[in-house]
PDB file of N, CA and C in Angstrom:
ATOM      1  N   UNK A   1       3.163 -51.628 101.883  1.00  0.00           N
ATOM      2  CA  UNK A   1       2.743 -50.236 101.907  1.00  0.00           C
ATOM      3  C   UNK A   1       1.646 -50.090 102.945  1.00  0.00           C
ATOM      4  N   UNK A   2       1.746 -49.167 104.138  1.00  0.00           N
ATOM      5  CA  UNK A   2       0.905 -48.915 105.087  1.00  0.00           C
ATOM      6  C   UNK A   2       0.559 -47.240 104.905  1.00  0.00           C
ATOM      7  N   UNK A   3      -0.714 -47.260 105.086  1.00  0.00           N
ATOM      8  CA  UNK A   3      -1.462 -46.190 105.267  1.00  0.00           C
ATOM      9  C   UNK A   3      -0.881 -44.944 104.237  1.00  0.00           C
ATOM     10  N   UNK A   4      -0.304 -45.091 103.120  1.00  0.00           N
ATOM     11  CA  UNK A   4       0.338 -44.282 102.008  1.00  0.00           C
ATOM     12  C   UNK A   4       1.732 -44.494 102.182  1.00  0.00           C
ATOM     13  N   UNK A   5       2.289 -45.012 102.904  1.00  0.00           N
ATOM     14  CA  UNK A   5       3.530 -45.218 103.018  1.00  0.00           C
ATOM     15  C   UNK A   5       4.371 -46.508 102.421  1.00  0.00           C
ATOM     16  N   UNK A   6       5.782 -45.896 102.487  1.00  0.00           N
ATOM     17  CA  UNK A   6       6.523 -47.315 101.353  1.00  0.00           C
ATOM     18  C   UNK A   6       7.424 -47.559 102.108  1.00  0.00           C
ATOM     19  N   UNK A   7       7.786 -48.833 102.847  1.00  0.00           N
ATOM     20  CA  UNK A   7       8.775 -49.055 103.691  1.00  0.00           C
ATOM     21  C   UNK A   7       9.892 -49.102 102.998  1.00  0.00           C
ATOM     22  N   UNK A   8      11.039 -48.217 103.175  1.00  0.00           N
ATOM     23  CA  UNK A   8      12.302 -48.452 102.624  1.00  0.00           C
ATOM     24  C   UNK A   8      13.254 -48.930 103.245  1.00  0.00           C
ATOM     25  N   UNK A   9      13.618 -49.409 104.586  1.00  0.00           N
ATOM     26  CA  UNK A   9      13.876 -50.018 105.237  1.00  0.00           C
ATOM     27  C   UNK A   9      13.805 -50.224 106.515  1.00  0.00           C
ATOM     28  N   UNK A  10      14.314 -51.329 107.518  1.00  0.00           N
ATOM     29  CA  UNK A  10      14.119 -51.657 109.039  1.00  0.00           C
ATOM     30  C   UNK A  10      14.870 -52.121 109.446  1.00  0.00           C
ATOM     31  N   UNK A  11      14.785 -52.308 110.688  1.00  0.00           N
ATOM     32  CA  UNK A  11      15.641 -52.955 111.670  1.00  0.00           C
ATOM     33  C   UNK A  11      14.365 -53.143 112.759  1.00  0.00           C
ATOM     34  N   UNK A  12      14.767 -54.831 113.350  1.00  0.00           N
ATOM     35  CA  UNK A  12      13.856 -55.959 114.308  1.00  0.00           C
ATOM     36  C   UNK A  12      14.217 -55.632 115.281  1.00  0.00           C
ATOM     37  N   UNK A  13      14.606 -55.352 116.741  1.00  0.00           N
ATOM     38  CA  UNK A  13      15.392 -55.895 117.806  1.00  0.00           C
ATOM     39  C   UNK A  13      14.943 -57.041 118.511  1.00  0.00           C
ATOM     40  N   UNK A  14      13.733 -57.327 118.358  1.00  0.00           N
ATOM     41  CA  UNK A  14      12.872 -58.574 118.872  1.00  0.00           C
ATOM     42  C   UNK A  14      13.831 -59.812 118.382  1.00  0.00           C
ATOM     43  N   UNK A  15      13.295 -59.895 116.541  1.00  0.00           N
ATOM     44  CA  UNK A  15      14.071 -60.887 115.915  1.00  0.00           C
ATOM     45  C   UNK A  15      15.502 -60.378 115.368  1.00  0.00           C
ATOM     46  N   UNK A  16      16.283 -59.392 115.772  1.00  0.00           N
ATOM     47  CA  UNK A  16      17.028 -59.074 115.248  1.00  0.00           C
ATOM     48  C   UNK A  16      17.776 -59.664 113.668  1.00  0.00           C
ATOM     49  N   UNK A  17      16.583 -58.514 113.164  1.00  0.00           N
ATOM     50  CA  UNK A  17      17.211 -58.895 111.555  1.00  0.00           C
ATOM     51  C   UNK A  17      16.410 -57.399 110.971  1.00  0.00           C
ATOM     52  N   UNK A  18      17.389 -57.038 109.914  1.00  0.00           N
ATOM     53  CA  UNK A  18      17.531 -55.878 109.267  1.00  0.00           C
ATOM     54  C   UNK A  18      16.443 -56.457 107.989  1.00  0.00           C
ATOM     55  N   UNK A  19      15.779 -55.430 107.436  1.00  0.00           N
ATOM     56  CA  UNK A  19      14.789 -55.716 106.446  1.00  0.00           C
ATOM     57  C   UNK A  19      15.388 -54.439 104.950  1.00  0.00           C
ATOM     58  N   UNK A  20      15.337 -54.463 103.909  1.00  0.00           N
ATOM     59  CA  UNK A  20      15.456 -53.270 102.631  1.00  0.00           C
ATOM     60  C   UNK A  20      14.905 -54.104 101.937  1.00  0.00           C
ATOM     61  N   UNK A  21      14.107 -52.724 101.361  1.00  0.00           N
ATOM     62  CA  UNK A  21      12.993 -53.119 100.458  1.00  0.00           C
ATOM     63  C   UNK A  21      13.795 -53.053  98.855  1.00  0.00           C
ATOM     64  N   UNK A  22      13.849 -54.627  98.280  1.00  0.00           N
ATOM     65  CA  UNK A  22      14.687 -54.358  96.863  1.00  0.00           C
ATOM     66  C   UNK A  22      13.807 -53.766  95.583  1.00  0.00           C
ATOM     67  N   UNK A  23      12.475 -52.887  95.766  1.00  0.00           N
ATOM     68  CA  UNK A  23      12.215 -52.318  95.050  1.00  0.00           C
ATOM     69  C   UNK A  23      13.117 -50.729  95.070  1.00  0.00           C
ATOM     70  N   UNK A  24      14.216 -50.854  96.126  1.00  0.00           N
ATOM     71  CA  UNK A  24      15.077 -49.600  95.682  1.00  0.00           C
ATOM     72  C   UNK A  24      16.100 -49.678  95.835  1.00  0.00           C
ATOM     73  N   UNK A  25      16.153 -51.003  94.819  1.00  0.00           N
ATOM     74  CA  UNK A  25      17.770 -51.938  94.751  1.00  0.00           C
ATOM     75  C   UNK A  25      18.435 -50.847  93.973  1.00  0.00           C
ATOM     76  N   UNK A  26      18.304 -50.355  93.185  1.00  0.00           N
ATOM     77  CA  UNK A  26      19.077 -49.352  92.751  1.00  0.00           C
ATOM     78  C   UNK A  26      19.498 -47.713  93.541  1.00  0.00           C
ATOM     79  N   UNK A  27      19.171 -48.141  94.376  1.00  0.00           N
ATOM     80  CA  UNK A  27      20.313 -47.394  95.311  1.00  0.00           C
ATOM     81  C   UNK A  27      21.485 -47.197  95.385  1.00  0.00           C
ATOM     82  N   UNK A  28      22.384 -46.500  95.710  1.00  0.00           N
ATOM     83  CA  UNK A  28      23.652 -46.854  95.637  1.00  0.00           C
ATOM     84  C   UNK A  28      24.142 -47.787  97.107  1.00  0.00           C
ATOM     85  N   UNK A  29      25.649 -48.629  96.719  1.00  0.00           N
ATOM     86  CA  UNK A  29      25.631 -49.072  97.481  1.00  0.00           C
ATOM     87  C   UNK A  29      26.151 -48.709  98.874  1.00  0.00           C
ATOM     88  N   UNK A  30      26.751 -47.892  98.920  1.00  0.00           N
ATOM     89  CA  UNK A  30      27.581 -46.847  99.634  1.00  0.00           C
ATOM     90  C   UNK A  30      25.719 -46.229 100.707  1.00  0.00           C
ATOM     91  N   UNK A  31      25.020 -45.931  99.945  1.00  0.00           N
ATOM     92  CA  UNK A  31      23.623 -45.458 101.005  1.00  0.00           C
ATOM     93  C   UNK A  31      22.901 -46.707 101.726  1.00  0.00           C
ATOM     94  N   UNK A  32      22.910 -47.573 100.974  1.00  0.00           N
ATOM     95  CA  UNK A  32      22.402 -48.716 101.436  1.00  0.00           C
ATOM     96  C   UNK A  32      23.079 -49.258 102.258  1.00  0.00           C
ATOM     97  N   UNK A  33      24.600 -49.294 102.831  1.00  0.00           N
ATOM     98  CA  UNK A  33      25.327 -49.603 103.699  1.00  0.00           C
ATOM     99  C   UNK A  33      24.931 -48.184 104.612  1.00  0.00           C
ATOM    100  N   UNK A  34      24.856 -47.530 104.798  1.00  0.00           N
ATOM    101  CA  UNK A  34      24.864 -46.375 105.737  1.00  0.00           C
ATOM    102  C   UNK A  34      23.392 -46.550 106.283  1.00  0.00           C
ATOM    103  N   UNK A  35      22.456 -47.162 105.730  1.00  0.00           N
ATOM    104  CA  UNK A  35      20.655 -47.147 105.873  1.00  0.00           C
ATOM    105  C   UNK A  35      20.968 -48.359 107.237  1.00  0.00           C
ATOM    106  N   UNK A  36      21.373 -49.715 106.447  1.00  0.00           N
ATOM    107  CA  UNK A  36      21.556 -50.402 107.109  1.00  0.00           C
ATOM    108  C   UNK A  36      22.408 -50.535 108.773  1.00  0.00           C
ATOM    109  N   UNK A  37      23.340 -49.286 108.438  1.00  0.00           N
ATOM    110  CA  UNK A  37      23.928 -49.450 109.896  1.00  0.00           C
ATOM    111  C   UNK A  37      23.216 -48.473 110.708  1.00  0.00           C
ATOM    112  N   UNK A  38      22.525 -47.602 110.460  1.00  0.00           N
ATOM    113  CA  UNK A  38      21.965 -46.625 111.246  1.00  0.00           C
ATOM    114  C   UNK A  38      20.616 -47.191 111.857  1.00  0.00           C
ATOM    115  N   UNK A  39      19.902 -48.386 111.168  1.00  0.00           N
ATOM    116  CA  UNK A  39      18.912 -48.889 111.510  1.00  0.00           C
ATOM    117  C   UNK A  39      19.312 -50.155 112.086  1.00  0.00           C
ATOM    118  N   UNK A  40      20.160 -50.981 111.744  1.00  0.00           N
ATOM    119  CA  UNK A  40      20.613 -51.478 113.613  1.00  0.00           C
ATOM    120  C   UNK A  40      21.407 -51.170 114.870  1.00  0.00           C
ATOM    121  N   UNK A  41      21.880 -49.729 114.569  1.00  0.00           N
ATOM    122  CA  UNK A  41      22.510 -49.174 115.203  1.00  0.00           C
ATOM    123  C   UNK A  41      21.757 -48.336 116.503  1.00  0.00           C
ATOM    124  N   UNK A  42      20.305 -48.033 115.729  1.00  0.00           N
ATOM    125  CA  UNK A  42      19.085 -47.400 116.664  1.00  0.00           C
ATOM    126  C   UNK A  42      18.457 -48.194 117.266  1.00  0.00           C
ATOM    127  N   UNK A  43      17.812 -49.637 116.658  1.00  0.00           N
ATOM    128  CA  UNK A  43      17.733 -50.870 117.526  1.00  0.00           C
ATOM    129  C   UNK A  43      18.602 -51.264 118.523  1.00  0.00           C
ATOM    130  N   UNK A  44      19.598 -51.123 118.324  1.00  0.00           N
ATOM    131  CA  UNK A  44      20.611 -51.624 119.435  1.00  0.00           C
ATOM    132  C   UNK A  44      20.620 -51.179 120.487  1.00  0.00           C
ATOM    133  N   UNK A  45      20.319 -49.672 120.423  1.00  0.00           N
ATOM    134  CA  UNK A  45      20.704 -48.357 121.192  1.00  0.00           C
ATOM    135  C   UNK A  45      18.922 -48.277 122.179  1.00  0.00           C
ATOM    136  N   UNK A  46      17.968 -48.382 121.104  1.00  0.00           N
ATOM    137  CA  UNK A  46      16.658 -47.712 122.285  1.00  0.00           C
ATOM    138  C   UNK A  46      15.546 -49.768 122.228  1.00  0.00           C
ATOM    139  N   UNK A  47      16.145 -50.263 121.019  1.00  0.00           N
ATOM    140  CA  UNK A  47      15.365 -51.613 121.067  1.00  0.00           C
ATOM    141  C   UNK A  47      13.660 -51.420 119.930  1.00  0.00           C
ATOM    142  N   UNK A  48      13.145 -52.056 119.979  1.00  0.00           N
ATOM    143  CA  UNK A  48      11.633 -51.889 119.648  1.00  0.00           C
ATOM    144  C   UNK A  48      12.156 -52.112 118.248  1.00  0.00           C
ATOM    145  N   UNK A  49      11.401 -51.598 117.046  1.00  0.00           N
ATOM    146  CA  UNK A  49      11.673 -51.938 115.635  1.00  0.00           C
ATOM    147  C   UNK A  49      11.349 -50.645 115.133  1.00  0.00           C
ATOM    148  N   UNK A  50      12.474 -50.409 114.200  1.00  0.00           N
ATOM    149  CA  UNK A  50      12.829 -48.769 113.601  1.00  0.00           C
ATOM    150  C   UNK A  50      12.583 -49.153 111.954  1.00  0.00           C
ATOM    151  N   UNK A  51      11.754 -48.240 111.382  1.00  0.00           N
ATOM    152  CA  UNK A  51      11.954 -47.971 109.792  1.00  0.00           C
ATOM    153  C   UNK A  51      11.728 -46.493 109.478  1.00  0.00           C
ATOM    154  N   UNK A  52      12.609 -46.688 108.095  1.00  0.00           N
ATOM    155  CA  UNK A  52      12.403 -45.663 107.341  1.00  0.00           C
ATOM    156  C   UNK A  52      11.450 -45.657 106.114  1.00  0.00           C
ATOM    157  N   UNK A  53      10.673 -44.606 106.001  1.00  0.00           N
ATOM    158  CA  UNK A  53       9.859 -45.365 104.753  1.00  0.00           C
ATOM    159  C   UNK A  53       9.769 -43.506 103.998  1.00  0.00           C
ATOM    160  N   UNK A  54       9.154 -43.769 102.988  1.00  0.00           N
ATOM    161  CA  UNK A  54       8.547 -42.573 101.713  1.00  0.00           C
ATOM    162  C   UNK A  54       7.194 -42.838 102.286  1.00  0.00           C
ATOM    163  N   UNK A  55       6.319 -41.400 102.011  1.00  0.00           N
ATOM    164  CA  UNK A  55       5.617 -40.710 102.353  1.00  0.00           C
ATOM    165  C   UNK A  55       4.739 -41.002 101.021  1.00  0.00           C
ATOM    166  N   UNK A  56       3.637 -40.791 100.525  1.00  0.00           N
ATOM    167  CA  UNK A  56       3.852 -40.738  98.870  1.00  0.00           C
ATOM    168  C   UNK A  56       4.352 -39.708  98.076  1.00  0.00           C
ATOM    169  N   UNK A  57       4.319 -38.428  98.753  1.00  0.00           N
ATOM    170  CA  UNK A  57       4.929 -37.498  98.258  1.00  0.00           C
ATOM    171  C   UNK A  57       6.293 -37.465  98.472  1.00  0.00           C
ATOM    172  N   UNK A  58       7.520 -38.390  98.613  1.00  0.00           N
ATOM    173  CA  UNK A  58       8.667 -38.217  98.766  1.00  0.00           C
ATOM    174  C   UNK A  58       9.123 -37.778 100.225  1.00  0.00           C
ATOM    175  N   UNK A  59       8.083 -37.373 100.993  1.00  0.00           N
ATOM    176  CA  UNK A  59       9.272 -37.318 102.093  1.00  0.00           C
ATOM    177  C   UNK A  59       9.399 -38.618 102.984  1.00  0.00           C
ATOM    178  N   UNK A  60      10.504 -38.283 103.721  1.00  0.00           N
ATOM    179  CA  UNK A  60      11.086 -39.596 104.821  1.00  0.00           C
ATOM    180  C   UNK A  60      10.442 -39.319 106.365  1.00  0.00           C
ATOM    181  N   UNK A  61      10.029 -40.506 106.283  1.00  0.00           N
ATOM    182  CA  UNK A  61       9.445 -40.935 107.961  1.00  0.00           C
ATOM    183  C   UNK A  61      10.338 -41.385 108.792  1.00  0.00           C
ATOM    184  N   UNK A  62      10.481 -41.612 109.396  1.00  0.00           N
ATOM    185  CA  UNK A  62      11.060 -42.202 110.655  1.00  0.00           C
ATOM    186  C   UNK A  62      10.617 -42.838 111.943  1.00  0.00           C
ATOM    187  N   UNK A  63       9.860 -44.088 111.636  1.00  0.00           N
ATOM    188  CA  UNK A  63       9.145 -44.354 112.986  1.00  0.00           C
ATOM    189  C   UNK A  63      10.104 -45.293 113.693  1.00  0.00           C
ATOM    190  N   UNK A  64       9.449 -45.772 115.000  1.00  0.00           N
ATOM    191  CA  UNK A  64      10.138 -46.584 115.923  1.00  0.00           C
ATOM    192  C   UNK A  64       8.770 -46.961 116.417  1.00  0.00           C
ATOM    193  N   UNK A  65       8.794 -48.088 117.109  1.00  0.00           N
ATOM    194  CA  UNK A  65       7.562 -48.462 117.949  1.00  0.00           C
ATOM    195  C   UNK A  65       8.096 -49.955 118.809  1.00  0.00           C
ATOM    196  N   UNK A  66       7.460 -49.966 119.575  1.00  0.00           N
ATOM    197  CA  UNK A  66       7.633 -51.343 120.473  1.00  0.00           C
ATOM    198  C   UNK A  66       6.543 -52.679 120.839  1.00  0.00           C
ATOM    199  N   UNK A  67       6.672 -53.460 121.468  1.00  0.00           N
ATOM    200  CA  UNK A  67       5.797 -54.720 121.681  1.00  0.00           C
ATOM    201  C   UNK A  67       5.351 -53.713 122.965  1.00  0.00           C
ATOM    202  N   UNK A  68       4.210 -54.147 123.344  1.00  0.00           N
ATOM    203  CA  UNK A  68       3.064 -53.460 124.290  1.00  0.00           C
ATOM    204  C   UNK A  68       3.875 -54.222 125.725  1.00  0.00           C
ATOM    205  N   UNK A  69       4.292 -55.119 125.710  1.00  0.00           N
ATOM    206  CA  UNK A  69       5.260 -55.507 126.977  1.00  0.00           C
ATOM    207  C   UNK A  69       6.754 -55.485 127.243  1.00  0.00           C
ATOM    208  N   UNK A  70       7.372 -54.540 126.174  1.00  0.00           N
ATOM    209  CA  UNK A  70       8.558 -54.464 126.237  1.00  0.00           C
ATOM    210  C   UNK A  70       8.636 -53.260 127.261  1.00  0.00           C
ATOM    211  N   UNK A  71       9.119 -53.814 128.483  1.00  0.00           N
ATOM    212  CA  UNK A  71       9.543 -52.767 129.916  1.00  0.00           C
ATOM    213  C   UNK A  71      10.829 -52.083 129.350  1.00  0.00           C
ATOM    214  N   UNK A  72      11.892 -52.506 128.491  1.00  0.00           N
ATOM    215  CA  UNK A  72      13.049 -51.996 128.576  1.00  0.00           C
ATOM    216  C   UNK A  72      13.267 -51.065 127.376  1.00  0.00           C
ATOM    217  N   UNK A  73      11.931 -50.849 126.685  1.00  0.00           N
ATOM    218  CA  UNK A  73      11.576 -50.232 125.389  1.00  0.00           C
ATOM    219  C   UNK A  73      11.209 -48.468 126.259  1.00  0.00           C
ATOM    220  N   UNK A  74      12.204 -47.404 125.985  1.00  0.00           N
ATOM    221  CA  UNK A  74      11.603 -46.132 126.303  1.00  0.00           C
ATOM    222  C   UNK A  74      10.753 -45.102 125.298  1.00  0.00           C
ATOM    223  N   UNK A  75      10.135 -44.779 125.052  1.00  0.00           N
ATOM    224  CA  UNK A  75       9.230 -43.913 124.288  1.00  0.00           C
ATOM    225  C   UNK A  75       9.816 -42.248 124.352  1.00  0.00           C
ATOM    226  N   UNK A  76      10.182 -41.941 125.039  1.00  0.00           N
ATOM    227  CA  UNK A  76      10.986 -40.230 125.225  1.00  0.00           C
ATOM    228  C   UNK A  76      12.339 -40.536 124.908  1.00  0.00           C
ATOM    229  N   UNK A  77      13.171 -41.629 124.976  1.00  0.00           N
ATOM    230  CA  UNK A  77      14.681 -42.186 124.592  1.00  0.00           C
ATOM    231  C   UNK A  77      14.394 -41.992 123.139  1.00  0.00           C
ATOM    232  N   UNK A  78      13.463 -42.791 122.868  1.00  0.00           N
ATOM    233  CA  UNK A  78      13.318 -43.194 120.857  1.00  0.00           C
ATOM    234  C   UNK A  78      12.981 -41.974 120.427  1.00  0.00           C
ATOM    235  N   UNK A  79      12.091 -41.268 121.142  1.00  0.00           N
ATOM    236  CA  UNK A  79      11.320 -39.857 120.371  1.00  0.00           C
ATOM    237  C   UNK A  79      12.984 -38.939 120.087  1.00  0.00           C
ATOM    238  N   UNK A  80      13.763 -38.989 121.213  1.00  0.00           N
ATOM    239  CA  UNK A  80      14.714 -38.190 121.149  1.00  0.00           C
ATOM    240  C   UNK A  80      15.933 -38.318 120.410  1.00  0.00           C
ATOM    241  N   UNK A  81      16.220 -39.842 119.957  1.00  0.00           N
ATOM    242  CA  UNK A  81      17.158 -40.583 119.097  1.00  0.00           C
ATOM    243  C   UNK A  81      16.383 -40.548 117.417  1.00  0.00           C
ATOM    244  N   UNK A  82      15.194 -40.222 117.775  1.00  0.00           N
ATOM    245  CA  UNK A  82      14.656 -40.172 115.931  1.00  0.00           C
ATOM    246  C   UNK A  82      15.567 -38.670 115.849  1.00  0.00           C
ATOM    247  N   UNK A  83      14.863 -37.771 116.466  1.00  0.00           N
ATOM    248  CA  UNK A  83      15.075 -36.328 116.247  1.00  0.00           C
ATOM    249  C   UNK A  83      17.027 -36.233 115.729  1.00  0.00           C
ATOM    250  N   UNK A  84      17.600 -36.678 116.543  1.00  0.00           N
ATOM    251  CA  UNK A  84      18.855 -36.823 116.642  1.00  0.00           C
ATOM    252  C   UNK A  84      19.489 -36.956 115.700  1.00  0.00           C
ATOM    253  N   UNK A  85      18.933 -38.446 114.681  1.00  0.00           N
ATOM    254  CA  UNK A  85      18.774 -38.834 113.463  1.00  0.00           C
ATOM    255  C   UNK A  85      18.532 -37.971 112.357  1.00  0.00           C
ATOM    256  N   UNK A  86      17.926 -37.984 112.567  1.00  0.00           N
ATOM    257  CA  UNK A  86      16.775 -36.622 111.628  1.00  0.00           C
ATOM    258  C   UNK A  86      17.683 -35.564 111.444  1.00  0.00           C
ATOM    259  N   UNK A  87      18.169 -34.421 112.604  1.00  0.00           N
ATOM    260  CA  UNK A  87      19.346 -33.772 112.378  1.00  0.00           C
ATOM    261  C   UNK A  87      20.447 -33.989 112.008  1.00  0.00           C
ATOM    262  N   UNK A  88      21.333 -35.386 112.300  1.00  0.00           N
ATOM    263  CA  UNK A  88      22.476 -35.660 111.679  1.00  0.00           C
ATOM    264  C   UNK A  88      22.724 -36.595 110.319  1.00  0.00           C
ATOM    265  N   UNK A  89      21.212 -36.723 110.035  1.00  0.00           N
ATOM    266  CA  UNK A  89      21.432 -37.327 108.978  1.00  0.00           C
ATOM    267  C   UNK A  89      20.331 -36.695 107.639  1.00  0.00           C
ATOM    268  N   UNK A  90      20.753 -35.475 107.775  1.00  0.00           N
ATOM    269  CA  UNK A  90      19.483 -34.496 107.368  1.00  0.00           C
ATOM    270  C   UNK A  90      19.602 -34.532 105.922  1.00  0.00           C
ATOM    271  N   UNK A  91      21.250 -34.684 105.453  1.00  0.00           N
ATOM    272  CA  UNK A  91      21.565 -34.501 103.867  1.00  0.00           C
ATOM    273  C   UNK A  91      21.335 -35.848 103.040  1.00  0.00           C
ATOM    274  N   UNK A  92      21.189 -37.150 104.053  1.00  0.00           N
ATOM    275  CA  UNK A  92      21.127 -38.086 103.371  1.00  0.00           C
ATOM    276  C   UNK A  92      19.578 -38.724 103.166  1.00  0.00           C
ATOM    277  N   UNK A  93      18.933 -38.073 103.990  1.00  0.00           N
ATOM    278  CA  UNK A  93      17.123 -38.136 103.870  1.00  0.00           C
ATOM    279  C   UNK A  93      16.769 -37.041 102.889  1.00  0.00           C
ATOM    280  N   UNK A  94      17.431 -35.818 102.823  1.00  0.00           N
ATOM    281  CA  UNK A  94      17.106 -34.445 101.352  1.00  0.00           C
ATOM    282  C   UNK A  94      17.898 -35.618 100.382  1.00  0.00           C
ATOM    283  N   UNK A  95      18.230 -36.120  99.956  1.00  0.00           N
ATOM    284  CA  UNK A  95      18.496 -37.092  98.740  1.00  0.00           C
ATOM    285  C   UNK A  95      18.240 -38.140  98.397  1.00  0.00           C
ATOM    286  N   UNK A  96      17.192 -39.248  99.787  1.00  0.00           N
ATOM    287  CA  UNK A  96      16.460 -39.661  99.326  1.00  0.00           C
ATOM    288  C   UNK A  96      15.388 -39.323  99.322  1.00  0.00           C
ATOM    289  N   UNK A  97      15.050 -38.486  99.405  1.00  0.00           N
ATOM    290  CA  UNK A  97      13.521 -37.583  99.165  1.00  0.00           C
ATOM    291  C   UNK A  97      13.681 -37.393  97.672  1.00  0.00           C
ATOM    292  N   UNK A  98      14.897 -37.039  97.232  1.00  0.00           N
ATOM    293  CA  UNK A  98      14.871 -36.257  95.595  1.00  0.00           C
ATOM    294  C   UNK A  98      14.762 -37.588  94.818  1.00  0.00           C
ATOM    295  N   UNK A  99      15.624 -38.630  95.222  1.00  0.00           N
ATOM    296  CA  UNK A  99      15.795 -39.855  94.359  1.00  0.00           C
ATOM    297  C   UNK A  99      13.863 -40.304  94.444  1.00  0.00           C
ATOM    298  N   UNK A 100      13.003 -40.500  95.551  1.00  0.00           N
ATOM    299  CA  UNK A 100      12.166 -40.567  95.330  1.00  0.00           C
ATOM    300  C   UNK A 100      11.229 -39.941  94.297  1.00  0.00           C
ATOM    301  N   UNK A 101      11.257 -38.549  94.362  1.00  0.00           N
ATOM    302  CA  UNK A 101      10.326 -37.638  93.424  1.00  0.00           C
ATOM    303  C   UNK A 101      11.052 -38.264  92.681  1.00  0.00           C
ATOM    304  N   UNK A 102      11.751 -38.358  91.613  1.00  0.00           N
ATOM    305  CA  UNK A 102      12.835 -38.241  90.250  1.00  0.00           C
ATOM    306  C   UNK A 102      12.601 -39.830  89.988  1.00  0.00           C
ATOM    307  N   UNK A 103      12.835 -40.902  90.118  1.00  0.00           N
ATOM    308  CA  UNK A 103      12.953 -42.220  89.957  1.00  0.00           C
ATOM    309  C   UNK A 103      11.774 -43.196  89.915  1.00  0.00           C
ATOM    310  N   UNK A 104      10.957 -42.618  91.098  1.00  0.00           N
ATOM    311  CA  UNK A 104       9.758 -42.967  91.352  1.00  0.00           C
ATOM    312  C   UNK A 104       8.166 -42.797  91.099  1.00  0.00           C
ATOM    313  N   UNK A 105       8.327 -41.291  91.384  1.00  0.00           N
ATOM    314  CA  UNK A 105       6.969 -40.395  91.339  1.00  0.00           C
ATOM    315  C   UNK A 105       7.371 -39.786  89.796  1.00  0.00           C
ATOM    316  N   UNK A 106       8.535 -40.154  89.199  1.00  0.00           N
ATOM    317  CA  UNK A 106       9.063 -39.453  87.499  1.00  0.00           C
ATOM    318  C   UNK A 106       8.542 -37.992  87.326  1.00  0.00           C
ATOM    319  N   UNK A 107       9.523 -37.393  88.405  1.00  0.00           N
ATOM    320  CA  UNK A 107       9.242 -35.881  88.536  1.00  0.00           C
ATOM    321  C   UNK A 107      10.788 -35.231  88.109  1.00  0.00           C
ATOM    322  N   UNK A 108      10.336 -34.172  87.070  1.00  0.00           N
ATOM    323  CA  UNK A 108      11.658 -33.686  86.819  1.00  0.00           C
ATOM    324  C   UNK A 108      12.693 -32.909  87.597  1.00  0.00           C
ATOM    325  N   UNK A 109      13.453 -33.888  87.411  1.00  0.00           N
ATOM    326  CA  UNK A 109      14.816 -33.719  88.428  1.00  0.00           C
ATOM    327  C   UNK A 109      15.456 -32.421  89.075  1.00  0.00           C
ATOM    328  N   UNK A 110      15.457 -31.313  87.461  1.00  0.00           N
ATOM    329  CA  UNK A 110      16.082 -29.795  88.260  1.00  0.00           C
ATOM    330  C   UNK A 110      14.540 -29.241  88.607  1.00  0.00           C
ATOM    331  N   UNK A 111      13.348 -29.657  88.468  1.00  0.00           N
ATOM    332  CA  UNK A 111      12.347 -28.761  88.945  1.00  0.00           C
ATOM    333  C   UNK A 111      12.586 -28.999  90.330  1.00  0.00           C
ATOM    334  N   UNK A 112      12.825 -30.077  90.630  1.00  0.00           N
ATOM    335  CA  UNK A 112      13.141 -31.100  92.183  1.00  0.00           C
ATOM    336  C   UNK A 112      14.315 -30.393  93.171  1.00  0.00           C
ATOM    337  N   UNK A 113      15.175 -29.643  92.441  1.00  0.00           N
ATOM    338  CA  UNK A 113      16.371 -29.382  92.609  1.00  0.00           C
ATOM    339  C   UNK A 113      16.331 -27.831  93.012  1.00  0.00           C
ATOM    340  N   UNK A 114      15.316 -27.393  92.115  1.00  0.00           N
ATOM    341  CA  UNK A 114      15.330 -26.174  92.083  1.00  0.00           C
ATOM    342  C   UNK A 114      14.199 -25.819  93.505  1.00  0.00           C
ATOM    343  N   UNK A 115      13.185 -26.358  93.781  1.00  0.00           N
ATOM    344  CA  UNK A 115      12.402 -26.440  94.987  1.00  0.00           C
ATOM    345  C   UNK A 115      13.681 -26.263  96.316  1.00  0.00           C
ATOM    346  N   UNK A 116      14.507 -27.218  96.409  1.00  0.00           N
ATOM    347  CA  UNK A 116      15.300 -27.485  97.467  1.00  0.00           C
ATOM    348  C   UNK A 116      16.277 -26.189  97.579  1.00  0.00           C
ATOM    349  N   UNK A 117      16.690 -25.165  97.048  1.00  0.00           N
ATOM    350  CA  UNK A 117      16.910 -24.138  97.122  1.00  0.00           C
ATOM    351  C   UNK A 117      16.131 -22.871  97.620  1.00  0.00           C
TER     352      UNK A 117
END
């Protein structure tokens, strides 16, 4: 956990190796396959090391960052491939945002439900 944040998962391109955090082993497995390919799929694509993490209040981050000497690492490529992300994968970050409040933070579920409307 960094600076209020809960890493829920990563991807290396340095050491290329994928990281999920099994405190949200109960995930389904069907999301956890989709987490996993989208986060070496963005490594692959801009390089540097990508996670997703919870906020403490349930929402989803999305960082990327690089080694201070990686030349082949772009900063306006990644800024523009988060965003990208972010838009096409907008319904599956609004549900883990809810699974967070509801599972985690033990916030009731249709109050949760009813906000998102």
């Amino acid at each position: 956990m960094e600076s209020g944040k809960t890493v829920l998962c990563g991807a290396n391109a340095y050491e290329m190796k994928y990281y999920f955090n099994e405190s949200f082993s109960n995930i389904p497995e069907s999301v956890k396959e989709e987490l996993h390919i989208l986060c070496v799929l963005f490594t692959e694509e801009v390089g540097g090391v990508f996670t997703i993490a919870f906020e403490e209040d349930g929402n989803v981050v999305l960082e990327t960052n690089a080694d201070d000497d990686d030349i082949y690492y772009d900063e306006i490529t990644s800024g523009l491939m988060v965003s990208q992300v972010r838009r096409h994968r907008q319904e599956l970050f609004e549900t883990l945002r809810l699974y967070y409040r509801v599972f985690v933070l033990k916030e009731d579920g249709a109050a949760c439900l009813g906000e998102e409307e």
